[in-house]
N, C-alpha and C. Protein backbone atom coordinates (compact mmCIF):
# COMPACT_ATOMS: atom_id res chain seq x y z
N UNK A 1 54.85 -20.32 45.37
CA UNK A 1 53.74 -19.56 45.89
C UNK A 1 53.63 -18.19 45.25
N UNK A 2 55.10 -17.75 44.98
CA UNK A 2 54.42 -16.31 44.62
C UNK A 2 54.34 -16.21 43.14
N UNK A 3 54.44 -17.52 42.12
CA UNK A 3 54.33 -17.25 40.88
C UNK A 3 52.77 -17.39 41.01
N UNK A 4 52.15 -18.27 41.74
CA UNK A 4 50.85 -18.35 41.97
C UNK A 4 50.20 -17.33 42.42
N UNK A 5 50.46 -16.58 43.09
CA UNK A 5 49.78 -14.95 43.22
C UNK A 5 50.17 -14.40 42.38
N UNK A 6 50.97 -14.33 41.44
CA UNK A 6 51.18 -13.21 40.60
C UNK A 6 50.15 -13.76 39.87
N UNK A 7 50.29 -15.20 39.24
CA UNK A 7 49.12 -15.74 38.17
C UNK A 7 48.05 -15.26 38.35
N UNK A 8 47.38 -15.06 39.06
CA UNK A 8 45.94 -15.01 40.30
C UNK A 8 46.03 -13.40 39.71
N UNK A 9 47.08 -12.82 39.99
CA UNK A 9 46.40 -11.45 40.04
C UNK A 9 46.35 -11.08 38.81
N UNK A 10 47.08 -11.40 37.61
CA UNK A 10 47.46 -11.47 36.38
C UNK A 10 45.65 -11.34 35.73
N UNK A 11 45.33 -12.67 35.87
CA UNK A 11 44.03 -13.11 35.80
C UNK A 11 42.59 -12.38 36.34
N UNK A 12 42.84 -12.00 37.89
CA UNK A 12 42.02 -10.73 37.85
C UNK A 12 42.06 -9.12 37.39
N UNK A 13 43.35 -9.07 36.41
CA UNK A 13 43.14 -7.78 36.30
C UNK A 13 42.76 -7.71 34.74
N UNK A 14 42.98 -9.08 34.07
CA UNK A 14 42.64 -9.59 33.15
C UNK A 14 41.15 -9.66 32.92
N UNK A 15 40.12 -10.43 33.76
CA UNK A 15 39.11 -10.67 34.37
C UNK A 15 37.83 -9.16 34.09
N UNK A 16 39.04 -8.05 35.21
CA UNK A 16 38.49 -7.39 35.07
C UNK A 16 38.45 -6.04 34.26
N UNK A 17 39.16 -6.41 33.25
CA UNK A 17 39.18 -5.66 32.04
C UNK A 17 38.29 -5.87 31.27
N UNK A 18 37.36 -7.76 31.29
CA UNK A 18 36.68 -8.35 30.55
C UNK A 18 35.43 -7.69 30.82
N UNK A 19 34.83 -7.42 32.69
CA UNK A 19 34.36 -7.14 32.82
C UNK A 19 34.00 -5.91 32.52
N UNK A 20 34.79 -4.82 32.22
CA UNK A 20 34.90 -3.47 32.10
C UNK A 20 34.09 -3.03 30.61
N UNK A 21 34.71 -4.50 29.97
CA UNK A 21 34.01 -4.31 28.23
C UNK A 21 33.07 -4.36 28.24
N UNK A 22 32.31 -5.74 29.20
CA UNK A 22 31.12 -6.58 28.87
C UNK A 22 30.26 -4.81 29.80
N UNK A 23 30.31 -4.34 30.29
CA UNK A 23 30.00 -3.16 30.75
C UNK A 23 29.70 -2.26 29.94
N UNK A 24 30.81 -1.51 29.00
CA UNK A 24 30.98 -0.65 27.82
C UNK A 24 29.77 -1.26 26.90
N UNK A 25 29.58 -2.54 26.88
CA UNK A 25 29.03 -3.24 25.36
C UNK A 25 27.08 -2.88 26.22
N UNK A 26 27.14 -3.40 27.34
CA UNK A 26 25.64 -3.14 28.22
C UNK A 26 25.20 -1.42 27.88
N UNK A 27 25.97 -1.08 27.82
CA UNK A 27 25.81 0.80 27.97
C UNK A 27 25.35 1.13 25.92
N UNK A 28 26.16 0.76 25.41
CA UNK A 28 25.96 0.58 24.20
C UNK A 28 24.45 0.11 23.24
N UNK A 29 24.04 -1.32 24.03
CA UNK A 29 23.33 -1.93 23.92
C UNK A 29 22.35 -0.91 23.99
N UNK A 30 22.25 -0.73 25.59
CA UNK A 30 20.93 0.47 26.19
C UNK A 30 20.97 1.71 25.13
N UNK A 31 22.06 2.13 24.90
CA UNK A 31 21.73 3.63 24.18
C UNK A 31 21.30 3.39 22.60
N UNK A 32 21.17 2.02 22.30
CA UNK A 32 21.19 1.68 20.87
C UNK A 32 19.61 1.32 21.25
N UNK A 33 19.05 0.64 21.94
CA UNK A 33 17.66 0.63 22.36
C UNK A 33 17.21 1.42 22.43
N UNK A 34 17.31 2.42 23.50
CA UNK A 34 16.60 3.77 23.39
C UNK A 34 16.57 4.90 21.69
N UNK A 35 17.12 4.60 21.22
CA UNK A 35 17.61 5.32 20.03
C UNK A 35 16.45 4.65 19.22
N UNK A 36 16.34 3.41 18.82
CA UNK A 36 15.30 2.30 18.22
C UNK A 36 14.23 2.83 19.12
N UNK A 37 13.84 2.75 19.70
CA UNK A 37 12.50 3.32 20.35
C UNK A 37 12.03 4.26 20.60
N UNK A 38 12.71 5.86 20.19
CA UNK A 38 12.43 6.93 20.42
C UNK A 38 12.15 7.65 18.33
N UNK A 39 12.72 6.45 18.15
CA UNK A 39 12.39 6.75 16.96
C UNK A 39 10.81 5.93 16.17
N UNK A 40 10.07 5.81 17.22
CA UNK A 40 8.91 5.41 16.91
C UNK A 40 8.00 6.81 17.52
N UNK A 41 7.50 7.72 16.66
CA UNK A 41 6.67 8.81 17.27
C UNK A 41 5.57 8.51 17.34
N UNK A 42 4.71 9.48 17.71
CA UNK A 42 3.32 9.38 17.43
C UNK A 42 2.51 10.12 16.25
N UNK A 43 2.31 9.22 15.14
CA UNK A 43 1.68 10.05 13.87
C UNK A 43 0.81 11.36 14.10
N UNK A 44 0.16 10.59 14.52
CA UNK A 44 -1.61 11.13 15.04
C UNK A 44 -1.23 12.64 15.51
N UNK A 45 -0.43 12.55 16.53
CA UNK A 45 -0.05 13.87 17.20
C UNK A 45 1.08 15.22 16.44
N UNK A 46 1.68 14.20 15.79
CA UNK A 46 2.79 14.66 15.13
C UNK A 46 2.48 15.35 13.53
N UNK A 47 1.95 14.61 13.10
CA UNK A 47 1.30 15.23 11.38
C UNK A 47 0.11 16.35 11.70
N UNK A 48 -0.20 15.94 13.11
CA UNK A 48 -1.07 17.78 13.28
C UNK A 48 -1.06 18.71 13.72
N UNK A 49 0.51 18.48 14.29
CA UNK A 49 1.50 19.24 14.69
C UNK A 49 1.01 19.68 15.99
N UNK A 50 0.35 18.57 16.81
CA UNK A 50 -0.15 19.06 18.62
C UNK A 50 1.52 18.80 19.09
N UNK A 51 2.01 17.79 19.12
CA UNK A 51 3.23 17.64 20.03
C UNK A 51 4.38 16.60 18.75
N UNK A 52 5.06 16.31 19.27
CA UNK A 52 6.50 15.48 19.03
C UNK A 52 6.82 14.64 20.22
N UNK A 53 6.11 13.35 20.48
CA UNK A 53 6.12 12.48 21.08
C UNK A 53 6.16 11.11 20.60
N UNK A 54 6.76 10.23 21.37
CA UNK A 54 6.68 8.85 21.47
C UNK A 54 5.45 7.70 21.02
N UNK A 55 5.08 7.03 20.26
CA UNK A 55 4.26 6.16 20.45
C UNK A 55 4.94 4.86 21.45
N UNK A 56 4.05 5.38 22.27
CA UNK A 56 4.35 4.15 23.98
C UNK A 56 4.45 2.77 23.27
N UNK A 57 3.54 2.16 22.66
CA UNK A 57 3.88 0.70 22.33
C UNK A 57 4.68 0.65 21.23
N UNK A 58 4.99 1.50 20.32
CA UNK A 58 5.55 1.21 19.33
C UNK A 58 7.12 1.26 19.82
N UNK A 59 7.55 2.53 20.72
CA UNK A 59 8.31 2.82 21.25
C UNK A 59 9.21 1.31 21.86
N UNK A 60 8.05 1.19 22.82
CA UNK A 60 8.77 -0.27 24.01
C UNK A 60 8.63 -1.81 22.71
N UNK A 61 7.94 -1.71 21.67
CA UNK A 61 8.07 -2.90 20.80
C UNK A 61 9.43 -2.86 20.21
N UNK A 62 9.92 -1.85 19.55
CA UNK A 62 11.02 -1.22 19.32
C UNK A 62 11.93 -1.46 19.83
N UNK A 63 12.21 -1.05 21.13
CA UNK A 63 13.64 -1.26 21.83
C UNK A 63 13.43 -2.80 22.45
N UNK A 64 12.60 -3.22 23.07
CA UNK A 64 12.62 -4.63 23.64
C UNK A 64 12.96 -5.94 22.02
N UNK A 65 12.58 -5.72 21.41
CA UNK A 65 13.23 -6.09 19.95
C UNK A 65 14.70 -5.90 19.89
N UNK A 66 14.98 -4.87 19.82
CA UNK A 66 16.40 -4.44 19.62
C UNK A 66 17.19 -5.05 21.03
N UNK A 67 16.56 -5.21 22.14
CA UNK A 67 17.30 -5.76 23.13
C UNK A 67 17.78 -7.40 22.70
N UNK A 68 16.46 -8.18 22.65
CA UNK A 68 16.35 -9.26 21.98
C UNK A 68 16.71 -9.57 21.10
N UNK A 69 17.34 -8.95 19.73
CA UNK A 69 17.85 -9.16 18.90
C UNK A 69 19.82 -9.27 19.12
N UNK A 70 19.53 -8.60 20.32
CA UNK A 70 20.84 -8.90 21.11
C UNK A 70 21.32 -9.95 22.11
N UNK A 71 20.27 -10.21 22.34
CA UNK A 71 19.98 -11.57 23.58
C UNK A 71 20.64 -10.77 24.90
N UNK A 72 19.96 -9.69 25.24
CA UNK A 72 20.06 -9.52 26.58
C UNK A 72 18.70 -8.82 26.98
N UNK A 73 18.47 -8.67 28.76
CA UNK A 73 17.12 -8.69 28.77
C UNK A 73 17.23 -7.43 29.40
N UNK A 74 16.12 -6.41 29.58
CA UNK A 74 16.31 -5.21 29.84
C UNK A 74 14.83 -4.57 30.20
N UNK A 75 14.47 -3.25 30.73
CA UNK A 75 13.49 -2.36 30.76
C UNK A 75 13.30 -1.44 30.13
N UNK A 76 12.50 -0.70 29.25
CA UNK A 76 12.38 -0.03 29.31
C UNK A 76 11.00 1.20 29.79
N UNK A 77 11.42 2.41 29.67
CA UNK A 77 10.30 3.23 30.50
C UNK A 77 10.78 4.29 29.93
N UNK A 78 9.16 5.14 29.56
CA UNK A 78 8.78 5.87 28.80
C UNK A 78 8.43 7.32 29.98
N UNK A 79 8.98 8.65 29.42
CA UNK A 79 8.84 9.44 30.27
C UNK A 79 7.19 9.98 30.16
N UNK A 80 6.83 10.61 31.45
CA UNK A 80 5.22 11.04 31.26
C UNK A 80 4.99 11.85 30.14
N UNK A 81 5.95 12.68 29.87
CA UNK A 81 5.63 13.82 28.29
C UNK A 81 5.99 13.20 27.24
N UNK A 82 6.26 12.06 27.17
CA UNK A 82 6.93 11.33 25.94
C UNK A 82 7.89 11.73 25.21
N UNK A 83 8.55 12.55 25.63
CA UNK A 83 9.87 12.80 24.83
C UNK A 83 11.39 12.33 25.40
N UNK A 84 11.20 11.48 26.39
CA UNK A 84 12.28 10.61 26.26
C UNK A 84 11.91 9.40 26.39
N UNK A 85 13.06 8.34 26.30
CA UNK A 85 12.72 6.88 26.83
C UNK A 85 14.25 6.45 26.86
N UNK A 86 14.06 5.81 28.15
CA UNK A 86 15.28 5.22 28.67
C UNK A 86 15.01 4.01 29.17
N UNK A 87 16.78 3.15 28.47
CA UNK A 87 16.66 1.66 28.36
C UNK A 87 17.72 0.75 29.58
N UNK A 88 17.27 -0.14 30.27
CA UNK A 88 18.02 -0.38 31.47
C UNK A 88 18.12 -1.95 30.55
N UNK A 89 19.86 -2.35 30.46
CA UNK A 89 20.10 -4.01 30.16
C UNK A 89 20.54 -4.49 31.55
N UNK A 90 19.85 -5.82 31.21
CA UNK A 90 20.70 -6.14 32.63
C UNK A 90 21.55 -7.75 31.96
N UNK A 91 22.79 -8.20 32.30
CA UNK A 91 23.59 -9.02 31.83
C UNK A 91 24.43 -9.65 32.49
N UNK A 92 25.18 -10.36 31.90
CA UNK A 92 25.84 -11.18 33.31
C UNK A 92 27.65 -11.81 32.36
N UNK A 93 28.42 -11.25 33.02
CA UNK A 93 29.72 -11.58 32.87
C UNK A 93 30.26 -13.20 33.75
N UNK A 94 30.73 -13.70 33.36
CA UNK A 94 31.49 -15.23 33.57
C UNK A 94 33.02 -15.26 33.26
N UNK A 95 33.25 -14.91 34.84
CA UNK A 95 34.98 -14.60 35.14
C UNK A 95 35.80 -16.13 34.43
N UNK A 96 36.97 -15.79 33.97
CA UNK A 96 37.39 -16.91 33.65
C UNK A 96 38.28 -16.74 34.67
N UNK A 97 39.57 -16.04 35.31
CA UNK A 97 40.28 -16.88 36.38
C UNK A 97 39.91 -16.69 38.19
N UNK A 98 38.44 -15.50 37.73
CA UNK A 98 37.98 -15.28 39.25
C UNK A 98 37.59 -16.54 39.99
N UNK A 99 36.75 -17.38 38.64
CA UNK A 99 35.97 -18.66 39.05
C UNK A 99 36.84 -19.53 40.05
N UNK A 100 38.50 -19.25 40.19
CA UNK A 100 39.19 -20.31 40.55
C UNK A 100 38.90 -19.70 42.11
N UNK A 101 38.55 -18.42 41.96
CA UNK A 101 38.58 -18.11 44.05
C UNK A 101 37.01 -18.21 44.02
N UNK A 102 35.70 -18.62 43.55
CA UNK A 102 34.61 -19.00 43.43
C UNK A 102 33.97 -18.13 42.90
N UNK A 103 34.21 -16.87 42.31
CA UNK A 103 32.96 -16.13 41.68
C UNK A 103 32.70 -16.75 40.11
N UNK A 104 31.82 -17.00 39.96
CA UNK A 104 31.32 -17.78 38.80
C UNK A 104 30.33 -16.43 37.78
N UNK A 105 30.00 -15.65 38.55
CA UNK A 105 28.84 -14.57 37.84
C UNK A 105 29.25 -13.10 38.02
N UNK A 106 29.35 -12.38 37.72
CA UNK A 106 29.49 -11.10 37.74
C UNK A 106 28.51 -9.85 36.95
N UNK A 107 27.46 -9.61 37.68
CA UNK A 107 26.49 -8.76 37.16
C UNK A 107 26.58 -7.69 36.21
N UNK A 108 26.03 -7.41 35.29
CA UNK A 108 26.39 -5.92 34.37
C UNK A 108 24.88 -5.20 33.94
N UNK A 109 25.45 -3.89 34.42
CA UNK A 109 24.27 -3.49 34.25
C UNK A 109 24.23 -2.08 32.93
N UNK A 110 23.62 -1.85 32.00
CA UNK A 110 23.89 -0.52 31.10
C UNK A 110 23.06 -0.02 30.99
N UNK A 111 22.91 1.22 30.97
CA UNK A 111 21.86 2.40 30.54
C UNK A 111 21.70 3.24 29.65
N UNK A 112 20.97 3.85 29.16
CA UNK A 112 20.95 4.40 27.88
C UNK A 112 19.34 5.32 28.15
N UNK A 113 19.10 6.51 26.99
CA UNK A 113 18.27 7.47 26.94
C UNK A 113 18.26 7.86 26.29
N UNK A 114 17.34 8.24 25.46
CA UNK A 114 17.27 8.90 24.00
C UNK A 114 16.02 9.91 24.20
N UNK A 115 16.26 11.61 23.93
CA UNK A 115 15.59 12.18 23.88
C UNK A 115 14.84 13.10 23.04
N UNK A 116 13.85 13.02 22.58
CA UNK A 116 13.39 14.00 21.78
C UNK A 116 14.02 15.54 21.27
N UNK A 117 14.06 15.49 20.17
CA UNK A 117 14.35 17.22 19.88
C UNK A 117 13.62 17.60 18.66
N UNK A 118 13.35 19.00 19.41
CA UNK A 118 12.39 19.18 17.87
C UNK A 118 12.79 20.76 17.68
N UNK A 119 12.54 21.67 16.91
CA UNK A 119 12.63 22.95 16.97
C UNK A 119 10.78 22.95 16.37
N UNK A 120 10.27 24.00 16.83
CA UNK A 120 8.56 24.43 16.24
C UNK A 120 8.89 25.27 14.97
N UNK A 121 7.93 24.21 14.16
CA UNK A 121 8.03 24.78 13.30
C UNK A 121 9.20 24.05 11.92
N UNK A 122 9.73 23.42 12.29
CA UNK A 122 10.43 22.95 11.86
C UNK A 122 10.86 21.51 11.81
């Protein structure tokens, strides 16, 4: 019995180290999205030097690509002044020795934000 709890716990701390990555890698993901999508500006605004903003569709074509090119599925949302955009993944971890006490899924969620900087003038 108690090599069997030790196994068990062995396995969840194992488990949840896996989980801890698949976490790290969600957060990654998001800040690598937002980064791809904030680097889509707006010409129009930008070459006539009114602002340093986002192009909204180019922006969300951008990172939802880059999500997808990852195969995980995610949001993103564009701030009202357009100088940031932040990327929400959402993902899903598959315990290998949790499954034996029934968790089969384990949710992951990462975030990420990428914000504009500009100096005027420059």
């Amino acid at each position: 019995g108690t090599v069997l709890i030790a196994f068990l716990i062995v396995g969840l701390v194992i488990d949840g180290g896996l989980a801890l990555d698949r976490m790290s890698d969600a957060d990654y993901i998001a800040q690598e999205a937002a980064r791809a999508g904030a680097q889509q500006i707006d010409p129009g605004q930008a070459i006539t030097g009114e602002a340093i903003v986002v192009d909204p569709d180019a922006a969300q074509a951008a990172a939802r690509a880059f999500l997808s090119s990852e195969g995980v599925d995610g949001d993103v949302a564009i701030a009202e002044d357009g100088q940031s955009l932040t990327v929400t993944v959402r993902d899903a971890y598959h315990p290998y020795f949790a499954s034996l006490i029934g968790v089969s899924e384990m949710s992951v969620t990462g975030h990420g934000t990428a914000t504009l900087l500009h100096q005027p003038g420059g």
